[in-house]
N, C-alpha and C. Protein backbone atom coordinates (compact mmCIF):
# COMPACT_ATOMS: atom_id res chain seq x y z
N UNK A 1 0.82 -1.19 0.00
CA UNK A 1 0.00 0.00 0.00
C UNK A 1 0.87 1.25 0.00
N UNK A 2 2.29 1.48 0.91
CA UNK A 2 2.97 2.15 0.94
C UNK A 2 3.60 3.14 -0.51
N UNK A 3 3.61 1.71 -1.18
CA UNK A 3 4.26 1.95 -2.66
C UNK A 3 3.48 2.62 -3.43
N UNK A 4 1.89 2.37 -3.35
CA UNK A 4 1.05 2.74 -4.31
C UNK A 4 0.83 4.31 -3.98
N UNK A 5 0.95 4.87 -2.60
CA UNK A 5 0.57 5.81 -2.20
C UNK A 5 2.27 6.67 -3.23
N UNK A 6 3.15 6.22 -2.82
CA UNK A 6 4.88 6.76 -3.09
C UNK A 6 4.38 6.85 -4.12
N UNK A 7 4.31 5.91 -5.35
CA UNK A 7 3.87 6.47 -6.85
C UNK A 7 2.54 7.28 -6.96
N UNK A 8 1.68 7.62 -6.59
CA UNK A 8 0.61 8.62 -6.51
C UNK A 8 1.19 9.64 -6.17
N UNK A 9 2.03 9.97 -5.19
CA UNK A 9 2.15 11.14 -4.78
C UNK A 9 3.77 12.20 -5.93
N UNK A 10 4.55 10.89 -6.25
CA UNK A 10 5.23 11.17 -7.31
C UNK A 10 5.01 11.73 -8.55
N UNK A 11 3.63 10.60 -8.98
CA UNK A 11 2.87 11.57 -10.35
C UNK A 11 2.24 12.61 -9.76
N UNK A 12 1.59 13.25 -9.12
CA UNK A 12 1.25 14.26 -8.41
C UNK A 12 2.13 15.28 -8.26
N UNK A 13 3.56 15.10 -8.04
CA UNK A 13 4.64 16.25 -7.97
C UNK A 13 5.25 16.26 -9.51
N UNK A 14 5.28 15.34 -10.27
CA UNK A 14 4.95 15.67 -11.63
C UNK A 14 4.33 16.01 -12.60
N UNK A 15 3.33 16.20 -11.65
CA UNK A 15 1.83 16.64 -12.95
C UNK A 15 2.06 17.83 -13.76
N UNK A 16 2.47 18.82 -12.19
CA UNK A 16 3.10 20.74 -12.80
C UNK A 16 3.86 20.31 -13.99
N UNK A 17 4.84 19.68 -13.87
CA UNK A 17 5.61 19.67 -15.41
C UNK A 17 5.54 19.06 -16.37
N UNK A 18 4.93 18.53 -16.12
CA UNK A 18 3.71 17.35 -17.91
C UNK A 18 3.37 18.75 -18.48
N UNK A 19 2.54 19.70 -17.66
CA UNK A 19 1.52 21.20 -17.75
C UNK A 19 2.45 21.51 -18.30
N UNK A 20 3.10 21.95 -17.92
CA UNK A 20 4.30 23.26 -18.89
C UNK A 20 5.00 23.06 -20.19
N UNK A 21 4.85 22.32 -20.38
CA UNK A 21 5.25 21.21 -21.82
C UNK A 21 5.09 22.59 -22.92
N UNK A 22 5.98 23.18 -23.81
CA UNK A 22 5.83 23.84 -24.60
C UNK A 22 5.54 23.26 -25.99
N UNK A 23 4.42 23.88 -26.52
CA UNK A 23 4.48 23.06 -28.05
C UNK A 23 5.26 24.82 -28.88
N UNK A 24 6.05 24.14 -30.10
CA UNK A 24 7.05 25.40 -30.74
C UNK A 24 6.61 24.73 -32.42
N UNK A 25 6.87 25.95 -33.11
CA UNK A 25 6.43 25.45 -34.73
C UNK A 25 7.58 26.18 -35.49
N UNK A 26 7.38 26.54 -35.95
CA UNK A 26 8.63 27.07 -37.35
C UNK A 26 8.05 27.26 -38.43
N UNK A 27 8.06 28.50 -39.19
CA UNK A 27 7.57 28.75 -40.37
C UNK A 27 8.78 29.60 -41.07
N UNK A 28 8.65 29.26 -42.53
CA UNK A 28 10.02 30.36 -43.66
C UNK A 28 9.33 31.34 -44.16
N UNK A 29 9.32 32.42 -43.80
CA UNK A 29 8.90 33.69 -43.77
C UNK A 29 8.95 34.01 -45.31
N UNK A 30 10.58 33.42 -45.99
CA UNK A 30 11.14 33.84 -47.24
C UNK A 30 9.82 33.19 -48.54
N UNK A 31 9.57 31.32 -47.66
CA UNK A 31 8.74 30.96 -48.71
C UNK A 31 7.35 30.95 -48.19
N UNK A 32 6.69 31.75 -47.21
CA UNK A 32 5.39 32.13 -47.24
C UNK A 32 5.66 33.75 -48.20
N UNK A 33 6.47 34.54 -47.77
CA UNK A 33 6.41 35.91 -48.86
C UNK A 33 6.68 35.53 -50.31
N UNK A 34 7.54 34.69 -50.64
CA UNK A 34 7.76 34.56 -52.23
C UNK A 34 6.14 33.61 -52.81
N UNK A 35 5.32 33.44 -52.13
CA UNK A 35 4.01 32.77 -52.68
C UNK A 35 3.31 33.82 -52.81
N UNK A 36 3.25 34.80 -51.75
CA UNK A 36 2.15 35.97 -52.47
C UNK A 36 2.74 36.74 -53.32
N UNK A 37 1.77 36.79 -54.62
CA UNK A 37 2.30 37.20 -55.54
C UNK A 37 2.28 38.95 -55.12
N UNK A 38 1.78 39.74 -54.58
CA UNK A 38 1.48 41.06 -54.28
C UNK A 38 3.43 41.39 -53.48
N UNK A 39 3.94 40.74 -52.96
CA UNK A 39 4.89 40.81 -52.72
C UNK A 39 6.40 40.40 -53.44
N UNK A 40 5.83 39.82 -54.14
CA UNK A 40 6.58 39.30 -55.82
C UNK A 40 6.69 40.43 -56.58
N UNK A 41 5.55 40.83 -56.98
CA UNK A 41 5.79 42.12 -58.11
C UNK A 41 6.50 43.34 -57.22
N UNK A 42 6.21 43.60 -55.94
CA UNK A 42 7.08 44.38 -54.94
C UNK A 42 8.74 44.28 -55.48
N UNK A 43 8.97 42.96 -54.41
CA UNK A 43 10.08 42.74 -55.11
C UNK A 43 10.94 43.55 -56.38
N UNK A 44 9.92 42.69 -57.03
CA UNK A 44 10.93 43.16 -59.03
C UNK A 44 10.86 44.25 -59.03
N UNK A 45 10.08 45.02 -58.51
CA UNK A 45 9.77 46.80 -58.39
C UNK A 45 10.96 47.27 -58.06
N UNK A 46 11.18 47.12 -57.03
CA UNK A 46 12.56 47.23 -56.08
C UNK A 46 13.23 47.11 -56.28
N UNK A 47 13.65 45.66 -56.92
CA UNK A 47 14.49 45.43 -57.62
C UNK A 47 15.29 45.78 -58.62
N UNK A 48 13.59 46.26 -60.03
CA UNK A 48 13.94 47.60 -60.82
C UNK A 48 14.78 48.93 -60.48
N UNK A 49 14.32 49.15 -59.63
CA UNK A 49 14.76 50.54 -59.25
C UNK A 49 16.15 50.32 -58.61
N UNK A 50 16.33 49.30 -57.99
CA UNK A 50 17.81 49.51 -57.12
C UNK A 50 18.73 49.56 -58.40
N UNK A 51 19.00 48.83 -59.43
CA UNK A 51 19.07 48.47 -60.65
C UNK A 51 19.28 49.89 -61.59
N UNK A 52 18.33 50.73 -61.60
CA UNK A 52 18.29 51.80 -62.13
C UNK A 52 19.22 52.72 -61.73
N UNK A 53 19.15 52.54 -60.36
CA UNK A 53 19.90 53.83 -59.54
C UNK A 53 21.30 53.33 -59.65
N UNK A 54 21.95 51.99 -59.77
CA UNK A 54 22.91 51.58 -59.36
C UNK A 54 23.73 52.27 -60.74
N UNK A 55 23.05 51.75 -61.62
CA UNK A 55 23.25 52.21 -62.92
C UNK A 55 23.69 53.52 -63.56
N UNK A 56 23.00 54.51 -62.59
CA UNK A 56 23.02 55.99 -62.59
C UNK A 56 24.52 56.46 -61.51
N UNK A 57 24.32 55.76 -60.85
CA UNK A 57 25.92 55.49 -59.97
C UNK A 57 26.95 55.25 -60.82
N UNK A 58 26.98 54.16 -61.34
CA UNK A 58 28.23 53.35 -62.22
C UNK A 58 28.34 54.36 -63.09
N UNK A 59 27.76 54.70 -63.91
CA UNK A 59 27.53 55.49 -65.12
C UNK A 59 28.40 56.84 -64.47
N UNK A 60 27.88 57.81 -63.35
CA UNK A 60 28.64 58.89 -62.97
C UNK A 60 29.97 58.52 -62.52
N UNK A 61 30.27 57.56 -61.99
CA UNK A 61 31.69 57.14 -61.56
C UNK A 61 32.79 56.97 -62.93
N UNK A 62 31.52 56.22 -63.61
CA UNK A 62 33.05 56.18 -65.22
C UNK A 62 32.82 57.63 -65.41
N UNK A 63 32.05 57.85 -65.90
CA UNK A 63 32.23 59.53 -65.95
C UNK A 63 33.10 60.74 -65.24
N UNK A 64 33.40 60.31 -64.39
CA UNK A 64 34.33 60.94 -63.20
C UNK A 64 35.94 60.35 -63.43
N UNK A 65 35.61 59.40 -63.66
CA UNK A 65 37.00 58.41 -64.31
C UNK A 65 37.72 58.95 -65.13
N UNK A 66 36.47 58.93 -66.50
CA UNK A 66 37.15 59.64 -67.50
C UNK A 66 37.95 61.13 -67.48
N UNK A 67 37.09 61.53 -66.69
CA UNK A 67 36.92 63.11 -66.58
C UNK A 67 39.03 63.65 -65.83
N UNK A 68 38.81 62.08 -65.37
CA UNK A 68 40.18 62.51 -64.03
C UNK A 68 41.40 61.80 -65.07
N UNK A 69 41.33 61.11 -65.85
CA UNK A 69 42.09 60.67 -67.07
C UNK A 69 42.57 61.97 -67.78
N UNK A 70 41.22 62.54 -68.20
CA UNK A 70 41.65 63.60 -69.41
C UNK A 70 42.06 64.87 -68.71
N UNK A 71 41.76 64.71 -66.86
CA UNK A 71 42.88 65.81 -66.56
C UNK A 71 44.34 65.48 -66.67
N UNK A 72 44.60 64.33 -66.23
CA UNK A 72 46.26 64.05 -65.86
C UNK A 72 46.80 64.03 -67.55
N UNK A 73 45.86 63.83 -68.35
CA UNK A 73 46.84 63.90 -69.30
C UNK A 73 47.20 65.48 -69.96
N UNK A 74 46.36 66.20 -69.52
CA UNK A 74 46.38 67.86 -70.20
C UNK A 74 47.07 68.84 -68.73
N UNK A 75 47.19 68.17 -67.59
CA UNK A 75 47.28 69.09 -66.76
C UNK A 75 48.39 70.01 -66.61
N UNK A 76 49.60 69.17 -67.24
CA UNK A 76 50.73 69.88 -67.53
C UNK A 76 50.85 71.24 -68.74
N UNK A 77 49.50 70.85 -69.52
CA UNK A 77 49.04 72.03 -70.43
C UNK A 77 48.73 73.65 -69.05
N UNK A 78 48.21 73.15 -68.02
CA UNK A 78 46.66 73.82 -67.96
C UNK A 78 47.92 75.10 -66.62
N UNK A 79 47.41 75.80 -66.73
CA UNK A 79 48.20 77.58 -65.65
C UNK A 79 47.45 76.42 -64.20
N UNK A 80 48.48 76.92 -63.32
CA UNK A 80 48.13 76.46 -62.20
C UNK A 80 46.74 76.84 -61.58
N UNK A 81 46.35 78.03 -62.08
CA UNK A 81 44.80 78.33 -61.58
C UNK A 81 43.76 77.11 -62.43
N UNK A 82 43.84 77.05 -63.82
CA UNK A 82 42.77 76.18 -64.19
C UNK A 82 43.29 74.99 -63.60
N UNK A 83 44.36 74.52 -63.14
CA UNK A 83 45.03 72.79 -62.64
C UNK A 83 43.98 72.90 -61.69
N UNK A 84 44.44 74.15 -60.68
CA UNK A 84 43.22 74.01 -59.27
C UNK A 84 41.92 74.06 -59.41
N UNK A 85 41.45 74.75 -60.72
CA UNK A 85 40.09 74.39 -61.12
C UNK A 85 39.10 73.25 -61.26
N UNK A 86 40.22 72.97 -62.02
CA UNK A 86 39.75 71.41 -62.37
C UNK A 86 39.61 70.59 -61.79
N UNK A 87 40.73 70.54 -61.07
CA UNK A 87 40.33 69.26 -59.52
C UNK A 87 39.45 69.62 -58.59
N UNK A 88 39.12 70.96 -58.19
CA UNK A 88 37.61 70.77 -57.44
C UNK A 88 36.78 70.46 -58.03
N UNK A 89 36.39 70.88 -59.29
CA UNK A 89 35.38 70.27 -60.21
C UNK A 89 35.53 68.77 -60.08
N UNK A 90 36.47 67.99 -60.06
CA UNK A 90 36.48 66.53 -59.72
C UNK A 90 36.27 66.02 -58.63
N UNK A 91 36.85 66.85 -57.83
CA UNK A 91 36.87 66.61 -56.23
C UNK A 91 34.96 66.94 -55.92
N UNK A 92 34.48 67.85 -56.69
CA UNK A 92 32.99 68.30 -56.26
C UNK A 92 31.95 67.00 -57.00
N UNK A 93 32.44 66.57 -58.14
CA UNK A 93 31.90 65.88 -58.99
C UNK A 93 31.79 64.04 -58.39
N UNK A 94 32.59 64.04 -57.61
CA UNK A 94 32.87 62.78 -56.92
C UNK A 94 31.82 63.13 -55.57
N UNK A 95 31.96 64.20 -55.23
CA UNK A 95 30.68 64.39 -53.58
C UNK A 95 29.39 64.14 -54.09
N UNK A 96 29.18 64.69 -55.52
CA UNK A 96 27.63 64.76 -55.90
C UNK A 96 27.23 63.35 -55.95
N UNK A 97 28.49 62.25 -56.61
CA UNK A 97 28.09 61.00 -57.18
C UNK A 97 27.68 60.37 -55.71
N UNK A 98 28.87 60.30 -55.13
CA UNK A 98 28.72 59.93 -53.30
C UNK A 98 27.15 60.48 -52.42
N UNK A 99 27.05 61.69 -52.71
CA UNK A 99 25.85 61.90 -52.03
C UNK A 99 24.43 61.13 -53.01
N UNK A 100 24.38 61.26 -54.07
CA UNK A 100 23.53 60.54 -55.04
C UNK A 100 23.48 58.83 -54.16
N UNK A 101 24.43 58.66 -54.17
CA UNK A 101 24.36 57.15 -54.03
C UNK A 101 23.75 57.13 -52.32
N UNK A 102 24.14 57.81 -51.21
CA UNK A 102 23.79 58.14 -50.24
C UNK A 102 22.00 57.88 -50.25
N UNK A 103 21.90 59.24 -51.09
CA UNK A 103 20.29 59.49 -51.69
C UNK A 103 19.72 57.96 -51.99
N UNK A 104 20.52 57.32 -53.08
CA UNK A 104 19.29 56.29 -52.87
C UNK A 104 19.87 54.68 -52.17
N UNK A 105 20.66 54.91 -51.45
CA UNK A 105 20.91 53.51 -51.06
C UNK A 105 21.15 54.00 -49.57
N UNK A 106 21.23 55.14 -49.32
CA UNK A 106 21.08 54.84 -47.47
C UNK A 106 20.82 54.75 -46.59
N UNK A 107 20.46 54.67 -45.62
CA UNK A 107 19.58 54.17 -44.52
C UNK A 107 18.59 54.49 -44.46
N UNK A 108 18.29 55.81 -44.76
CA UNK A 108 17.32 56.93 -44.97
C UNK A 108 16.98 57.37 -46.54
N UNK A 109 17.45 56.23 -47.26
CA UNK A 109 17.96 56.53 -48.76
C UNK A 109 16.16 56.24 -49.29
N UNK A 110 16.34 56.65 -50.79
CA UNK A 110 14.79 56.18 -51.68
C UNK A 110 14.40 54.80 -51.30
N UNK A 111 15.36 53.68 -51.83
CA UNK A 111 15.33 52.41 -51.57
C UNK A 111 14.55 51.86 -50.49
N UNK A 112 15.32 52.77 -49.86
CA UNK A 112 14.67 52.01 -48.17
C UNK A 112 13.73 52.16 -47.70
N UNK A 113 13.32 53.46 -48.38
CA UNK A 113 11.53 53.96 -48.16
C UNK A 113 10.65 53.20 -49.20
N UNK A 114 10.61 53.25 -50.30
CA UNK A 114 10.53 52.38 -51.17
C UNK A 114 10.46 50.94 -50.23
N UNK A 115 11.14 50.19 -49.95
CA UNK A 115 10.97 49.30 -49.35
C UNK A 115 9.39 49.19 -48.19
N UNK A 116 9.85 49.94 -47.48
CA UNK A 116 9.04 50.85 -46.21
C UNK A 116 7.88 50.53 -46.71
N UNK A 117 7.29 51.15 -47.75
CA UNK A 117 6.33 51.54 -48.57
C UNK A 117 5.61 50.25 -49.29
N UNK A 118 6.29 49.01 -49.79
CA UNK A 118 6.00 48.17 -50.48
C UNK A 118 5.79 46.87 -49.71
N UNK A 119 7.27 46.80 -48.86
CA UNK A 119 7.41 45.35 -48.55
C UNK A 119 6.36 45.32 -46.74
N UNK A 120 6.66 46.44 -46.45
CA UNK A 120 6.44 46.28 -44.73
C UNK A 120 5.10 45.92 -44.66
N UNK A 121 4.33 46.59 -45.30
CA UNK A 121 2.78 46.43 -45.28
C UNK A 121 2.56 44.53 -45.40
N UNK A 122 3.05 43.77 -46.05
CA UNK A 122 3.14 42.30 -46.68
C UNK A 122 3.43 41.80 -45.12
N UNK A 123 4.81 41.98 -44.73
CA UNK A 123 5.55 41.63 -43.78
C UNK A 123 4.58 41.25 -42.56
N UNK A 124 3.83 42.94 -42.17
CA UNK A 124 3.32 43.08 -41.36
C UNK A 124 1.77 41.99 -41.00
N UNK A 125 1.44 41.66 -42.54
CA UNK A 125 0.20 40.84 -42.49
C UNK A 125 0.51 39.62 -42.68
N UNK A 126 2.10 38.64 -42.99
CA UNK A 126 2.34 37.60 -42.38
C UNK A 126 2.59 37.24 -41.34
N UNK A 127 3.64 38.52 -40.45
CA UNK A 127 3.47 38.56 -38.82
C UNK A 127 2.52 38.36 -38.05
N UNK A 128 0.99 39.02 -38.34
CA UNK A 128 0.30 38.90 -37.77
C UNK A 128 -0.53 37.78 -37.54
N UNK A 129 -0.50 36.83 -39.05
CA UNK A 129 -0.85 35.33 -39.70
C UNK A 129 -0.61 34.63 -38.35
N UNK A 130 1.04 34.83 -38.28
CA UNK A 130 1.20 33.87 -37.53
C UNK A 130 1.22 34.47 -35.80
N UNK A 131 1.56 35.34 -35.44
CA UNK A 131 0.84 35.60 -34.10
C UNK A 131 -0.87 35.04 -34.27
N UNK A 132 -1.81 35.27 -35.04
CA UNK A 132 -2.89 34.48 -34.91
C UNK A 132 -2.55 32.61 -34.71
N UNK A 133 -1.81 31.95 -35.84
CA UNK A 133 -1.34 31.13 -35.65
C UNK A 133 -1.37 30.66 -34.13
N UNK A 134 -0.08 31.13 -33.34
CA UNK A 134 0.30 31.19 -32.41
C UNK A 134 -0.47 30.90 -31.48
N UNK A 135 -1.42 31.62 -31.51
CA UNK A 135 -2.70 31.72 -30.54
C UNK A 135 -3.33 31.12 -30.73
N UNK A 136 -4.27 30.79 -31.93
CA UNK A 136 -4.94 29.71 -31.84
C UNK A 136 -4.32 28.48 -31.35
N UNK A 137 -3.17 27.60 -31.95
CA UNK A 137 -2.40 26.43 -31.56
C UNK A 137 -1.56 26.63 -30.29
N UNK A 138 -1.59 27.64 -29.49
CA UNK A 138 -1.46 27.33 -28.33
C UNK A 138 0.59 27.28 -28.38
N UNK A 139 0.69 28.10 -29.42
CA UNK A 139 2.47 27.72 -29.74
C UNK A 139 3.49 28.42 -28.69
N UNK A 140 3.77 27.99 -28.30
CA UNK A 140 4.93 28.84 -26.97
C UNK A 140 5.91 30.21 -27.94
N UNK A 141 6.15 29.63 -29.18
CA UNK A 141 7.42 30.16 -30.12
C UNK A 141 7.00 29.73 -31.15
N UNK A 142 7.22 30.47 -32.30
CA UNK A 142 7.36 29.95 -33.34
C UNK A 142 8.29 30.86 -34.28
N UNK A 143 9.45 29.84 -34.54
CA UNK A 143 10.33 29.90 -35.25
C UNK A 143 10.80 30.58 -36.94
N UNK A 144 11.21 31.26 -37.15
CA UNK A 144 11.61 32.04 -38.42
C UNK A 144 12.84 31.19 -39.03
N UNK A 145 13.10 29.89 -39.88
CA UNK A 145 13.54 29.09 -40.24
C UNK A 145 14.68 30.05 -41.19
N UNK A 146 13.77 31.00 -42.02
CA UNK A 146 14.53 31.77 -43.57
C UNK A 146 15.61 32.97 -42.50
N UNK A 147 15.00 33.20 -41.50
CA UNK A 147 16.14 34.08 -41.29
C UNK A 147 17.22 33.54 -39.89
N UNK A 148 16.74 32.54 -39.39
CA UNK A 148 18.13 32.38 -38.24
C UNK A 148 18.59 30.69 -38.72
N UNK A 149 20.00 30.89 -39.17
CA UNK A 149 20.72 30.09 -39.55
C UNK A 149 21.41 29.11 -37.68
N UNK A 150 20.92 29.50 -37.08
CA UNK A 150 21.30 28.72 -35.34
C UNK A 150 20.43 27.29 -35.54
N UNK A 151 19.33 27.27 -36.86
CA UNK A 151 18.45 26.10 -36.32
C UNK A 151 18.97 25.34 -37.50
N UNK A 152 19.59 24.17 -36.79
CA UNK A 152 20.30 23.27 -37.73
C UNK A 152 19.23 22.19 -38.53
N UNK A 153 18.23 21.86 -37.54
CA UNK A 153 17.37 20.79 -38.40
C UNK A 153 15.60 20.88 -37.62
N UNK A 154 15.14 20.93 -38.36
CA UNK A 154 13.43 21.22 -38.25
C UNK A 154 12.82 20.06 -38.97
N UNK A 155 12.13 20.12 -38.60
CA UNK A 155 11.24 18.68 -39.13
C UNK A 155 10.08 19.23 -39.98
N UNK A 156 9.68 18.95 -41.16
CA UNK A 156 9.20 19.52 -41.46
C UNK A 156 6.89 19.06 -41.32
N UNK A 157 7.32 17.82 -40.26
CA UNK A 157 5.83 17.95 -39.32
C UNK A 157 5.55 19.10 -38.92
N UNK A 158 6.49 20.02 -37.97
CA UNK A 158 6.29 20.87 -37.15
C UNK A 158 6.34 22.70 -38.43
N UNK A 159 6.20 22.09 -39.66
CA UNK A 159 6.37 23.87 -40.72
C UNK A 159 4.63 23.89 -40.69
N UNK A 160 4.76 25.26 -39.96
CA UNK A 160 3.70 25.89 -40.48
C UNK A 160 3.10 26.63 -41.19
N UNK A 161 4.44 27.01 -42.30
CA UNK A 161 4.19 27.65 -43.22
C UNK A 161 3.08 27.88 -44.28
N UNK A 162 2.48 26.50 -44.54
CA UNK A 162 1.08 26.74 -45.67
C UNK A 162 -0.21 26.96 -44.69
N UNK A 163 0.02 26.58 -43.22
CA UNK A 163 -1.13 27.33 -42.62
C UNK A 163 -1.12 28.98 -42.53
N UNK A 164 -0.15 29.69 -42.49
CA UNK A 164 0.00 30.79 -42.63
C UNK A 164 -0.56 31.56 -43.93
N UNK A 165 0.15 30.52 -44.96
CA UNK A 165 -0.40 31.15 -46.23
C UNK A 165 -1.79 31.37 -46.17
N UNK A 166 -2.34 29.90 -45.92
CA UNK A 166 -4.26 29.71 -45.88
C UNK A 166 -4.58 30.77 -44.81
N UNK A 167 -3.89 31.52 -43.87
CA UNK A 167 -4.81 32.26 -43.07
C UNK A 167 -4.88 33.36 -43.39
N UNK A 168 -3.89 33.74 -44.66
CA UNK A 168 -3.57 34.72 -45.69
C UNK A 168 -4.71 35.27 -46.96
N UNK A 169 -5.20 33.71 -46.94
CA UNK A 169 -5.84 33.65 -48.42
C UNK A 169 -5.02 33.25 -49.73
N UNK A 170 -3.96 32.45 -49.26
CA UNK A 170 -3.41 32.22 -50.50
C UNK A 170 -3.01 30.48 -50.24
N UNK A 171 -2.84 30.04 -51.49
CA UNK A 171 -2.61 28.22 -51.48
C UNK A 171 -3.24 27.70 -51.57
């Protein structure tokens, strides 16, 4: 009788931690966003444009190239006032390209608003997918597979990725 009571009272001081048992899921953020297509054409948008601007970059830099070529080869022509001319004009012509590129690639650049503007809105309504997710299934965590390279192996029982999509409206 002793014994039966010892194991009763054992599962009893184990019960609390059966309870706490976390269930965790994992979803790829990269391949729930690359399925909606509204965030696809984003993308190439973006894409376009980084593309464009980069272009408008490269393009002023050979231009600046050239520009600093066809001084060194005439400069020995040029009175020391136009020598000093000329190189601020290069020296100014190199800030404009630098700030241009600033303009659209920096932190605060077109791009990034652009981004702001296109992608966050998407972002924001798969985040929320899965915080619903979350809540309904009772998930302690759920995991971002596409962006933390720490998770070596996932099973892919536990992807919740096409429920996300479906709570999306898409799949």
């Amino acid at each position: 009788m002793s014994h039966k009571l010892f194991v009763l009272l054992g599962c009893m001081l184990l019960l609390p931690f059966f309870g706490m048992a976390q269930k965790y899921a994992f979803v790829d953020t990269e391949y729930i966003l690359n399925k909606i297509p509204s965030y696809r054409s984003a993308k190439e948008e973006i894409d376009k444009l980084s593309t464009r601007y980069q272009q408008e970059i490269e393009q002023g830099m050979a231009d600046i190239q050239k520009r600093v070529k066809d001084f060194q080869a005439e400069q020995v022509l040029l009175t020391p006032e136009k020598r000093q001319k000329r190189q601020q004009e290069l020296v100014d012509a190199e800030t404009q390209i630098k700030e241009l590129q600033q303009k659209y690639f920096g932190r605060e650049g077109l791009l990034f608003k652009k981004q702001e503007e296109l992608i966050k809105p998407i972002q924001d309504q798969v985040f929320a997918a899965v915080k619903e997710l979350a809540n309904e299934g009772g998930y302690a965590a759920i995991f971002d597979v596409a962006a933390s390279a720490s998770i070596l192996y996932s099973s892919p029982r536990y992807d919740k990725s096409d429920e996300v999509l479906r709570k999306l409206g898409f799949n």
